[in-house]
PDB file of N, CA and C in Angstrom:
ATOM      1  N   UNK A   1      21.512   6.949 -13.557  1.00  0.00           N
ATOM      2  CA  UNK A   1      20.231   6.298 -13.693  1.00  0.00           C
ATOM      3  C   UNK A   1      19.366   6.548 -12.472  1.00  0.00           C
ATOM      4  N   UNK A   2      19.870   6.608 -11.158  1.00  0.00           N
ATOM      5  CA  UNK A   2      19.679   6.238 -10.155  1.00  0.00           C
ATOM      6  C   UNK A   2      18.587   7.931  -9.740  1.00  0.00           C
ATOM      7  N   UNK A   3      19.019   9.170 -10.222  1.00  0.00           N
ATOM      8  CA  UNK A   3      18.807  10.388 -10.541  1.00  0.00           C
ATOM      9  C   UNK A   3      17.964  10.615 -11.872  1.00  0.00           C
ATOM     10  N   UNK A   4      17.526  10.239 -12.404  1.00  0.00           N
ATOM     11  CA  UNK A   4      16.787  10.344 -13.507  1.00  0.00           C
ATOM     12  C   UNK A   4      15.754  11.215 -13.131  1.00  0.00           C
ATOM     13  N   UNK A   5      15.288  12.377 -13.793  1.00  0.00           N
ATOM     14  CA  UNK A   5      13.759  13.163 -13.040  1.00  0.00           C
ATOM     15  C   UNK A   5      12.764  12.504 -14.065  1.00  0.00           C
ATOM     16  N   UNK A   6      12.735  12.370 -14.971  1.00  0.00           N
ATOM     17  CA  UNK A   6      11.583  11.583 -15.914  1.00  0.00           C
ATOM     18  C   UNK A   6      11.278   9.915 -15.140  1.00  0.00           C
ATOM     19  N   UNK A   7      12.152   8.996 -14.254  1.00  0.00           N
ATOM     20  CA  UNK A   7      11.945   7.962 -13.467  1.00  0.00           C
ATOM     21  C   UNK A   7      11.185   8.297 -12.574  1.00  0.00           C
ATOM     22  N   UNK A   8      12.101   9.199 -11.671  1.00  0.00           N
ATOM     23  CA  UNK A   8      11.354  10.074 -10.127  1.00  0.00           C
ATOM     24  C   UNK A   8       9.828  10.233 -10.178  1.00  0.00           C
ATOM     25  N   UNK A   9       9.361  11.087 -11.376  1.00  0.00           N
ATOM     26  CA  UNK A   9       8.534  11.732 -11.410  1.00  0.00           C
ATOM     27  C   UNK A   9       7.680  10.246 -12.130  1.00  0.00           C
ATOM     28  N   UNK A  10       7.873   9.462 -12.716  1.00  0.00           N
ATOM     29  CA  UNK A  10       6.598   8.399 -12.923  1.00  0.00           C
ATOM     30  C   UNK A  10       6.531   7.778 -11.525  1.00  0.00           C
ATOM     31  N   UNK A  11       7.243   7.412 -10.873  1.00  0.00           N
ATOM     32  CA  UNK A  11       7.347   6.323  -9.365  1.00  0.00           C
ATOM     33  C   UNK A  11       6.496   7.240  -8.690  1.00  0.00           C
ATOM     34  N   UNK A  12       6.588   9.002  -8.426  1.00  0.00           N
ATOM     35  CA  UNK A  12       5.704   9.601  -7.237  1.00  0.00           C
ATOM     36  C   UNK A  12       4.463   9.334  -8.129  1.00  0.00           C
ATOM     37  N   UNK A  13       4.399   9.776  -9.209  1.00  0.00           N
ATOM     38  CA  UNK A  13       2.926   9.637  -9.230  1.00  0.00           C
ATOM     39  C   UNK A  13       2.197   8.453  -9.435  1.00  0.00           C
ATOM     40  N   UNK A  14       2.701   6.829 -10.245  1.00  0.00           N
ATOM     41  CA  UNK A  14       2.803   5.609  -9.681  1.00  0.00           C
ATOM     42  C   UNK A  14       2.293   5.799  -7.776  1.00  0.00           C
ATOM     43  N   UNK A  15       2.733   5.941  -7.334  1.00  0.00           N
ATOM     44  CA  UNK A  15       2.919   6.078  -5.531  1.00  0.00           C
ATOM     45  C   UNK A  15       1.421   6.619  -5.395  1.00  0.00           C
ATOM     46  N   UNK A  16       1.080   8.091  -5.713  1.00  0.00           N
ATOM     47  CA  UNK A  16      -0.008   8.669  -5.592  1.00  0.00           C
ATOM     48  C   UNK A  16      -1.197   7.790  -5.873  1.00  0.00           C
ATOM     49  N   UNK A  17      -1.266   7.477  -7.319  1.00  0.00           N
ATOM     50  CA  UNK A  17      -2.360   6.823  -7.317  1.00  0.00           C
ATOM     51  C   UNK A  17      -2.726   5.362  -6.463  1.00  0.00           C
ATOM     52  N   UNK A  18      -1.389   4.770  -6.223  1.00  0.00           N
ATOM     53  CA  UNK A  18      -1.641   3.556  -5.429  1.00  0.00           C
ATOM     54  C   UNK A  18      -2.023   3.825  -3.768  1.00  0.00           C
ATOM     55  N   UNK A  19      -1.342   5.063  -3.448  1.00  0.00           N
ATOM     56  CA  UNK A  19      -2.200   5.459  -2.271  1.00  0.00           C
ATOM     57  C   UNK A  19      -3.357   6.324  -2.257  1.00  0.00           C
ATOM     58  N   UNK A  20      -4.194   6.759  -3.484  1.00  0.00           N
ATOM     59  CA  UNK A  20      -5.308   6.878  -3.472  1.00  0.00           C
ATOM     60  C   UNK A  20      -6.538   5.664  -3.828  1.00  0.00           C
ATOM     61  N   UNK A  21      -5.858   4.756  -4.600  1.00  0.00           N
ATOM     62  CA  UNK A  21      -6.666   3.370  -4.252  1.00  0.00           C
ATOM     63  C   UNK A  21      -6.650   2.461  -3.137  1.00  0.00           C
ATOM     64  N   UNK A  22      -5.790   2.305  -2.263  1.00  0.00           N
ATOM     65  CA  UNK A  22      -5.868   2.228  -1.152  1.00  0.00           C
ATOM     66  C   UNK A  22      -6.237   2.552   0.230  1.00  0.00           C
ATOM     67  N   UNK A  23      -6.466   3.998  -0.143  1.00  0.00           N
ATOM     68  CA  UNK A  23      -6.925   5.050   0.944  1.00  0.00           C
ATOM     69  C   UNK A  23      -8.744   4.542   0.598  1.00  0.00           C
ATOM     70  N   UNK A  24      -9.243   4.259  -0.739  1.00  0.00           N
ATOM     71  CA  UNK A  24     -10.751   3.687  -1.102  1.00  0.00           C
ATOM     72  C   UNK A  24     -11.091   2.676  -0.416  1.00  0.00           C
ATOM     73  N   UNK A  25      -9.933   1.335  -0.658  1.00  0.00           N
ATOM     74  CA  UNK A  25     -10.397   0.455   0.060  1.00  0.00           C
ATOM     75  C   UNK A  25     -10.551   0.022   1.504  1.00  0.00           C
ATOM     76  N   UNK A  26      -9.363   1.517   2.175  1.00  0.00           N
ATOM     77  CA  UNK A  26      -9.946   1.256   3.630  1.00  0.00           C
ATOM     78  C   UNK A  26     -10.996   2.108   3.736  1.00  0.00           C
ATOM     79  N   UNK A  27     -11.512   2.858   3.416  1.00  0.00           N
ATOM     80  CA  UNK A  27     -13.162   3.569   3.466  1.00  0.00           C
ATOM     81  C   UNK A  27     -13.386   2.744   3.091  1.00  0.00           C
ATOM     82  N   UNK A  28     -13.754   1.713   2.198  1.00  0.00           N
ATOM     83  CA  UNK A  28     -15.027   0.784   2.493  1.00  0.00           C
ATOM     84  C   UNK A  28     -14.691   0.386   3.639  1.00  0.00           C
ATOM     85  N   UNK A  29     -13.489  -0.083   4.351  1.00  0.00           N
ATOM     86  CA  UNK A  29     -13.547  -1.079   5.934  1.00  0.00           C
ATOM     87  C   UNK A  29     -13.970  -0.209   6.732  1.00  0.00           C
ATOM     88  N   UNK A  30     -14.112   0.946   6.496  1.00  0.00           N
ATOM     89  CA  UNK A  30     -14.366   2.081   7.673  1.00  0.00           C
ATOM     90  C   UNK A  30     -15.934   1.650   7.537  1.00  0.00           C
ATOM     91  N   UNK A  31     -16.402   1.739   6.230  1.00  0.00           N
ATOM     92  CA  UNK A  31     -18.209   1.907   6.310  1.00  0.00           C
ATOM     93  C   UNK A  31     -18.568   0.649   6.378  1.00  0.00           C
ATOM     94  N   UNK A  32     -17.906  -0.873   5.935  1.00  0.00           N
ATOM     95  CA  UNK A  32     -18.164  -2.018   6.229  1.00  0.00           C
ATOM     96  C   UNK A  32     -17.737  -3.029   7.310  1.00  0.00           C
ATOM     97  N   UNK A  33     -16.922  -2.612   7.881  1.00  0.00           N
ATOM     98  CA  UNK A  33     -16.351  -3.560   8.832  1.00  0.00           C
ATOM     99  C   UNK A  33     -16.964  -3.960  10.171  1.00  0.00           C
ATOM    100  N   UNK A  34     -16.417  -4.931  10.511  1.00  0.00           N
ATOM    101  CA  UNK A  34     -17.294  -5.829  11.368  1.00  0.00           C
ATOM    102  C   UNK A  34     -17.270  -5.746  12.411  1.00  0.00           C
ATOM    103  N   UNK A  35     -16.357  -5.267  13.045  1.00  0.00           N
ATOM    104  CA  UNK A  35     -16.081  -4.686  14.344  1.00  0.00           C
ATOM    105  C   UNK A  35     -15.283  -3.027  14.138  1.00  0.00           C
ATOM    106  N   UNK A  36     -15.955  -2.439  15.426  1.00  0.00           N
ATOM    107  CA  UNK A  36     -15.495  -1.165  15.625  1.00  0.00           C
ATOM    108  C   UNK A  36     -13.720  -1.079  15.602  1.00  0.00           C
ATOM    109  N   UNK A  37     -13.538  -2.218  16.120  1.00  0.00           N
ATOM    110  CA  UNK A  37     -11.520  -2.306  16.099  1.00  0.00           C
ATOM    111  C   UNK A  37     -11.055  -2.300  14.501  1.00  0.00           C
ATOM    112  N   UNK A  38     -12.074  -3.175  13.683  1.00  0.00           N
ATOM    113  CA  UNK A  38     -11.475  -3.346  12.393  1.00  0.00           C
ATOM    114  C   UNK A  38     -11.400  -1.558  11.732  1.00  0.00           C
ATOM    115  N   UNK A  39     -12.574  -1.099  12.075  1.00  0.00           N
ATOM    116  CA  UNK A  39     -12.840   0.487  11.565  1.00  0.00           C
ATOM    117  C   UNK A  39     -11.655   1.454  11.972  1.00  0.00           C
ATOM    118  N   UNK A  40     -11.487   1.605  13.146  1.00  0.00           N
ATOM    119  CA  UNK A  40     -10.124   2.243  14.124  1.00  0.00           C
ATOM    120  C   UNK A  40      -8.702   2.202  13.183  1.00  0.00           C
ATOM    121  N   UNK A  41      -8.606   0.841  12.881  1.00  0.00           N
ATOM    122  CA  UNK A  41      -7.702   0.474  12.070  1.00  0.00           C
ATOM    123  C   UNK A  41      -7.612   0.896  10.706  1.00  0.00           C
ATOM    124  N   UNK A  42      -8.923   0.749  10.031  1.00  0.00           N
ATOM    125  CA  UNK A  42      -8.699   1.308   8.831  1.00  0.00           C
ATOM    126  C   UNK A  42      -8.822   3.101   8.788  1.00  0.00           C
ATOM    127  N   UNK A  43      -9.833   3.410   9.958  1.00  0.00           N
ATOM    128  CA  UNK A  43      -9.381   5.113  10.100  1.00  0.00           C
ATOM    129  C   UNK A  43      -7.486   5.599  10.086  1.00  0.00           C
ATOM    130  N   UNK A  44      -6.838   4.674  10.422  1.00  0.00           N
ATOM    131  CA  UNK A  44      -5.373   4.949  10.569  1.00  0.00           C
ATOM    132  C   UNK A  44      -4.621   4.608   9.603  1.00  0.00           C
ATOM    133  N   UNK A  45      -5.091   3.708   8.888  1.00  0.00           N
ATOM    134  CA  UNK A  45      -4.766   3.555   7.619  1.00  0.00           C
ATOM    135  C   UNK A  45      -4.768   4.420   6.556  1.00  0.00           C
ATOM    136  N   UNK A  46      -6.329   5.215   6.717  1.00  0.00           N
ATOM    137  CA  UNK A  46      -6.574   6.530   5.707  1.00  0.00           C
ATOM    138  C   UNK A  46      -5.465   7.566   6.030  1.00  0.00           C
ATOM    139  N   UNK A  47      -5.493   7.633   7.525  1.00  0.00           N
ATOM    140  CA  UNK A  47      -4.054   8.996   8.163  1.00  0.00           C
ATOM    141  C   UNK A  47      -3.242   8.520   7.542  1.00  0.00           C
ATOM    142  N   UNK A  48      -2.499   7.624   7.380  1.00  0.00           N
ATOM    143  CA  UNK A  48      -1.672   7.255   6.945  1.00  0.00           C
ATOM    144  C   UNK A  48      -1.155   7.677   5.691  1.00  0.00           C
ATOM    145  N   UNK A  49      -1.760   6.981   4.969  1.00  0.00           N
ATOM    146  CA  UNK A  49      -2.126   6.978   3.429  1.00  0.00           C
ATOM    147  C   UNK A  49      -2.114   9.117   3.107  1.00  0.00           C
ATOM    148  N   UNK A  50      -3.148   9.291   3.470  1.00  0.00           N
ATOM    149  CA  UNK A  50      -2.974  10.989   3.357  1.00  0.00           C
ATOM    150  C   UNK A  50      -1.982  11.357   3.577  1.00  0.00           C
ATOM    151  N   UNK A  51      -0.993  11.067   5.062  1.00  0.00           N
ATOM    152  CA  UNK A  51       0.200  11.717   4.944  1.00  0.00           C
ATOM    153  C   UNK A  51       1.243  11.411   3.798  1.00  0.00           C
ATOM    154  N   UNK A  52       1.020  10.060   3.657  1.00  0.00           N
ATOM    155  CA  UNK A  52       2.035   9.031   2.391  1.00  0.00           C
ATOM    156  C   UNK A  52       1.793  10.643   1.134  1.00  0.00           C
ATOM    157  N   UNK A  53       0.079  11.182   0.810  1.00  0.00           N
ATOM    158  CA  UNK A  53       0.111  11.151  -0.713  1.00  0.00           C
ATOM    159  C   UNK A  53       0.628  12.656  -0.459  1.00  0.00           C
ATOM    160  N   UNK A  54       0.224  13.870   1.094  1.00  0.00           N
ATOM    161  CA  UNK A  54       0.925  14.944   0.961  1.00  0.00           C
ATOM    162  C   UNK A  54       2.449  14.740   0.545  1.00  0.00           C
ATOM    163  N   UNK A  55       3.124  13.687   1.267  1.00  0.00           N
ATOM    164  CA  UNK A  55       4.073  13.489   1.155  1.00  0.00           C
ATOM    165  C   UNK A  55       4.836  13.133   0.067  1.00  0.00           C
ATOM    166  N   UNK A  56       4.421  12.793  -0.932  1.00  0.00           N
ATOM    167  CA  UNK A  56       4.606  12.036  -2.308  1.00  0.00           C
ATOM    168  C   UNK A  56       4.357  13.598  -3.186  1.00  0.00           C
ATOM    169  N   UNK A  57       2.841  14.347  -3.054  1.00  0.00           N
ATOM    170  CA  UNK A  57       2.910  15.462  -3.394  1.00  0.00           C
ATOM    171  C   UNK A  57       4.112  17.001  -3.331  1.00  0.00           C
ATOM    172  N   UNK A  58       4.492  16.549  -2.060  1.00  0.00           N
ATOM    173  CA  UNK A  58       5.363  17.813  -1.801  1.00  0.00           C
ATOM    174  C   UNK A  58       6.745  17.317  -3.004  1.00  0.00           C
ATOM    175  N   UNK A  59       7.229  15.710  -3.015  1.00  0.00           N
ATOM    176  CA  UNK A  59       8.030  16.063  -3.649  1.00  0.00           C
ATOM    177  C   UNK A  59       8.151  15.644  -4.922  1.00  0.00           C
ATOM    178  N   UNK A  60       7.029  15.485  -5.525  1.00  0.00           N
ATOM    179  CA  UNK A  60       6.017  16.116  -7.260  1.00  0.00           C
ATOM    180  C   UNK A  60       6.365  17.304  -7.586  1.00  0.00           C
ATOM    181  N   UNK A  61       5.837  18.161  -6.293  1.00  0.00           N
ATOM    182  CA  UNK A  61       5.786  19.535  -6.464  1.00  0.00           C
ATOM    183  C   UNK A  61       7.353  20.292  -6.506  1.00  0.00           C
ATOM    184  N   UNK A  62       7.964  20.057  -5.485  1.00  0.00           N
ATOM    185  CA  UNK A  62       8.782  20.554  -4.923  1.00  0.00           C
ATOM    186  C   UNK A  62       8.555  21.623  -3.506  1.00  0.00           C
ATOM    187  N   UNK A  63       7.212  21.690  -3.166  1.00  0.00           N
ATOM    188  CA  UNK A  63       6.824  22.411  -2.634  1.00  0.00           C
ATOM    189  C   UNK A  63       6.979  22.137  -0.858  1.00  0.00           C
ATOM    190  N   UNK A  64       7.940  22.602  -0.180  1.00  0.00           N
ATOM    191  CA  UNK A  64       8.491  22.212   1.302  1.00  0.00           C
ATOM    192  C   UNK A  64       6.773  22.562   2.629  1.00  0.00           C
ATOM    193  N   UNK A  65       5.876  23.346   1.847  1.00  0.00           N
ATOM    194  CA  UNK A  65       4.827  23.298   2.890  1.00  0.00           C
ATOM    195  C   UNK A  65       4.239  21.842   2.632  1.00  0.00           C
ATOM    196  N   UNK A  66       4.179  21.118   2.076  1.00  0.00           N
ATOM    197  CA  UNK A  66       2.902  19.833   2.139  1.00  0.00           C
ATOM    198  C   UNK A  66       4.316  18.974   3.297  1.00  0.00           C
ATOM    199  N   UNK A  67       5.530  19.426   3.027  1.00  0.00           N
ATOM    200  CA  UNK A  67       5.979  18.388   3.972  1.00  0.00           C
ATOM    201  C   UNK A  67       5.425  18.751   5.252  1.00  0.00           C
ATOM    202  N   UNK A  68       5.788  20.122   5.738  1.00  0.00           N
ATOM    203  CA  UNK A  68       4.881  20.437   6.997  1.00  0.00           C
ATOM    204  C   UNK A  68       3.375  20.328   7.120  1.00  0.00           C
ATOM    205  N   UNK A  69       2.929  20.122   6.227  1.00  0.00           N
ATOM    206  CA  UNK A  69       1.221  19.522   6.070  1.00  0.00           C
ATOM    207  C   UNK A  69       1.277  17.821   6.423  1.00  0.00           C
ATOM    208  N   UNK A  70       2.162  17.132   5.990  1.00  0.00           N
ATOM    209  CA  UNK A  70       2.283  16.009   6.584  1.00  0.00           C
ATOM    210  C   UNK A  70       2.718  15.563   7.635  1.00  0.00           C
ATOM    211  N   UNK A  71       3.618  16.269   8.137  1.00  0.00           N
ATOM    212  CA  UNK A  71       3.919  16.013   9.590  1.00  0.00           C
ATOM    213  C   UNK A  71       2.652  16.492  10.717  1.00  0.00           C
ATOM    214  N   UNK A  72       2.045  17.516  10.545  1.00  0.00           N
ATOM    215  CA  UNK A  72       1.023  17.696  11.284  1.00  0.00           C
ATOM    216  C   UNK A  72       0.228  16.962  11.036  1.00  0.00           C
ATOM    217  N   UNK A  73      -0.498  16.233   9.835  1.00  0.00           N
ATOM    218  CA  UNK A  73      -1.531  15.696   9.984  1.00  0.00           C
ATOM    219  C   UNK A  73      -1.052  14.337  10.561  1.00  0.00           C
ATOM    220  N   UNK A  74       0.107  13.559  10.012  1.00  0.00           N
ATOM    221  CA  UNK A  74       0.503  12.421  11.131  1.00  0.00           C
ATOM    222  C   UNK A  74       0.539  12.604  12.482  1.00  0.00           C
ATOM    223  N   UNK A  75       0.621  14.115  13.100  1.00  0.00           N
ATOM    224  CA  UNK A  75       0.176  14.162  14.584  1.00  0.00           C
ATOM    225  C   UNK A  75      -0.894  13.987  14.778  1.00  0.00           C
ATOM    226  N   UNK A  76      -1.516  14.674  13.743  1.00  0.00           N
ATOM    227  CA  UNK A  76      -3.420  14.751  14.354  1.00  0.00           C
ATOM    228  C   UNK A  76      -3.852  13.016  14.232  1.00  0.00           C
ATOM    229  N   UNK A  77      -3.214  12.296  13.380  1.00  0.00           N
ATOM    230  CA  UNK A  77      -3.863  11.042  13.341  1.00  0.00           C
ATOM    231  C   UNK A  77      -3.535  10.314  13.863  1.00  0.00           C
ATOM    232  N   UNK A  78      -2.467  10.473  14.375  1.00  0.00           N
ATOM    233  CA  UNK A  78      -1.911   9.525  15.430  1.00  0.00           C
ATOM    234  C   UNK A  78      -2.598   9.778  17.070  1.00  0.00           C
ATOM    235  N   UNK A  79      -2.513  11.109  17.309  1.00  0.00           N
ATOM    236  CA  UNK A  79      -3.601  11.215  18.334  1.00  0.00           C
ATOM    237  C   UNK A  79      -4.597  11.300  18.333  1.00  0.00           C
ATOM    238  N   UNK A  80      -5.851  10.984  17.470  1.00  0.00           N
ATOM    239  CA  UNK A  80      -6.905  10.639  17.191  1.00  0.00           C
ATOM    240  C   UNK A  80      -6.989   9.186  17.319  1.00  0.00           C
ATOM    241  N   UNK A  81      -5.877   8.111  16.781  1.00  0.00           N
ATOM    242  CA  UNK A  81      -6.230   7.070  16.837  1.00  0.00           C
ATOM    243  C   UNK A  81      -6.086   6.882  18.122  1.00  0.00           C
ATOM    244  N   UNK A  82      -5.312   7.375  19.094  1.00  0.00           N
ATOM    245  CA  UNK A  82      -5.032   7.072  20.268  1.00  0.00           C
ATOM    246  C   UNK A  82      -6.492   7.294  21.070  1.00  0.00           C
ATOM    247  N   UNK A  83      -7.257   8.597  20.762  1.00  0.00           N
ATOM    248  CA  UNK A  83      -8.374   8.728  21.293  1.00  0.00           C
ATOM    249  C   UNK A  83      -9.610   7.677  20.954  1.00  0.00           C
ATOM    250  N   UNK A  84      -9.431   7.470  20.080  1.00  0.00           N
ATOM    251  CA  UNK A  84     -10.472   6.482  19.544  1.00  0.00           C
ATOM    252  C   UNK A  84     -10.177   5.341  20.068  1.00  0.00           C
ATOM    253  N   UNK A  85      -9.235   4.447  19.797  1.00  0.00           N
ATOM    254  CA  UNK A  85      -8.900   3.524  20.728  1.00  0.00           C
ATOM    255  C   UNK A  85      -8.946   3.493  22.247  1.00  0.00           C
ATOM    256  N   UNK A  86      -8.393   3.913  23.080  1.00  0.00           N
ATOM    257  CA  UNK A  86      -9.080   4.383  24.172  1.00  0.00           C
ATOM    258  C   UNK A  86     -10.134   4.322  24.786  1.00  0.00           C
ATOM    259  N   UNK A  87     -10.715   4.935  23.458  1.00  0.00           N
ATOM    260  CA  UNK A  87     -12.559   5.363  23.467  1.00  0.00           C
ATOM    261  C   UNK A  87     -12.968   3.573  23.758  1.00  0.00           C
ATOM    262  N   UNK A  88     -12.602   2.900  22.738  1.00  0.00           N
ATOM    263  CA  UNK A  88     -12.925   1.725  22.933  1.00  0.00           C
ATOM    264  C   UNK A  88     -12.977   0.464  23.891  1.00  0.00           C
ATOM    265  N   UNK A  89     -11.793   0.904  23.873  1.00  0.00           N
ATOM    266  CA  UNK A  89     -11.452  -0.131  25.201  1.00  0.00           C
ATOM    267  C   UNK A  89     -11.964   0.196  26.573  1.00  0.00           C
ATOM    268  N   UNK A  90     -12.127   1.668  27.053  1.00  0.00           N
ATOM    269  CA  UNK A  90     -12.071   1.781  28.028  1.00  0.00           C
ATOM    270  C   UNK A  90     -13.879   2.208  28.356  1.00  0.00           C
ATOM    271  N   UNK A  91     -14.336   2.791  27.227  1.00  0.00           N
ATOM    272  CA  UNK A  91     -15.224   3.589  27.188  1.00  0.00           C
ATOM    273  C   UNK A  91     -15.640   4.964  27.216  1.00  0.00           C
ATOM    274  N   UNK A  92     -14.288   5.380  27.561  1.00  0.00           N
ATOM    275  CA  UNK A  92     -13.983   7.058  28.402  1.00  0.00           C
ATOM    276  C   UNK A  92     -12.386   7.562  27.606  1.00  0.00           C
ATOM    277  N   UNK A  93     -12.758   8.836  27.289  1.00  0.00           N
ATOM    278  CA  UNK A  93     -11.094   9.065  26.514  1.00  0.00           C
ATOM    279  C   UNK A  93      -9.847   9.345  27.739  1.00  0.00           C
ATOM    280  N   UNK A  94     -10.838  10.190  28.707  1.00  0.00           N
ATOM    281  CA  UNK A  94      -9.734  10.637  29.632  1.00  0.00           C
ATOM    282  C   UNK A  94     -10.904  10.359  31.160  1.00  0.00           C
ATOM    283  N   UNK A  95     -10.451   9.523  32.116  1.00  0.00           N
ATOM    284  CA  UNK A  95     -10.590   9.336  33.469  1.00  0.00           C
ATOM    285  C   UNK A  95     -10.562   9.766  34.079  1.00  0.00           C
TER     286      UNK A  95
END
């Protein structure tokens, strides 16, 4: 049961769409939110979420590059949020 590919394959794409409605509602916090911290947050949320749906995609597909598409883009967003944050607090990315 536990192996089923007709299960597998409804749950990733179940998965997909719930992290493409989610990835919506933090773009609105990105374009509505009330403070620049709340935005930061939901920018990392979207990284997130993108790596979640490459990730969900690669194994839809079977295809081993979106896993390496997700690991890089969780670098890029993780050090982006770091820059942005930064940005904030300090005013300056690098001193």
């Amino acid at each position: 049961m536990a192996s089923d590919p007709a299960l597998l394959g409804t749950v990733v794409d179940a998965a997909l769409v719930l992290a493409a409605a989610l990835t919506l509602f933090a773009g609105y916090r990105v374009i509505e939110g009330p403070t620049v911290p709340d935005r930061v947050v939901a920018l990392d949320t979207i990284a997130t979420n993108v790596v979640a749906m490459a990730a969900l995609f690669a194994l839809s597909t079977g295809e081993g590059l979106f896993v390496t598409v997700s690991l890089v883009l969780a670098i890029i967003g993780f050090i982006s949020t770091i820059a942005v944050s930064q940005y904030v607090i300090e005013g300056d990315i690098i001193e």
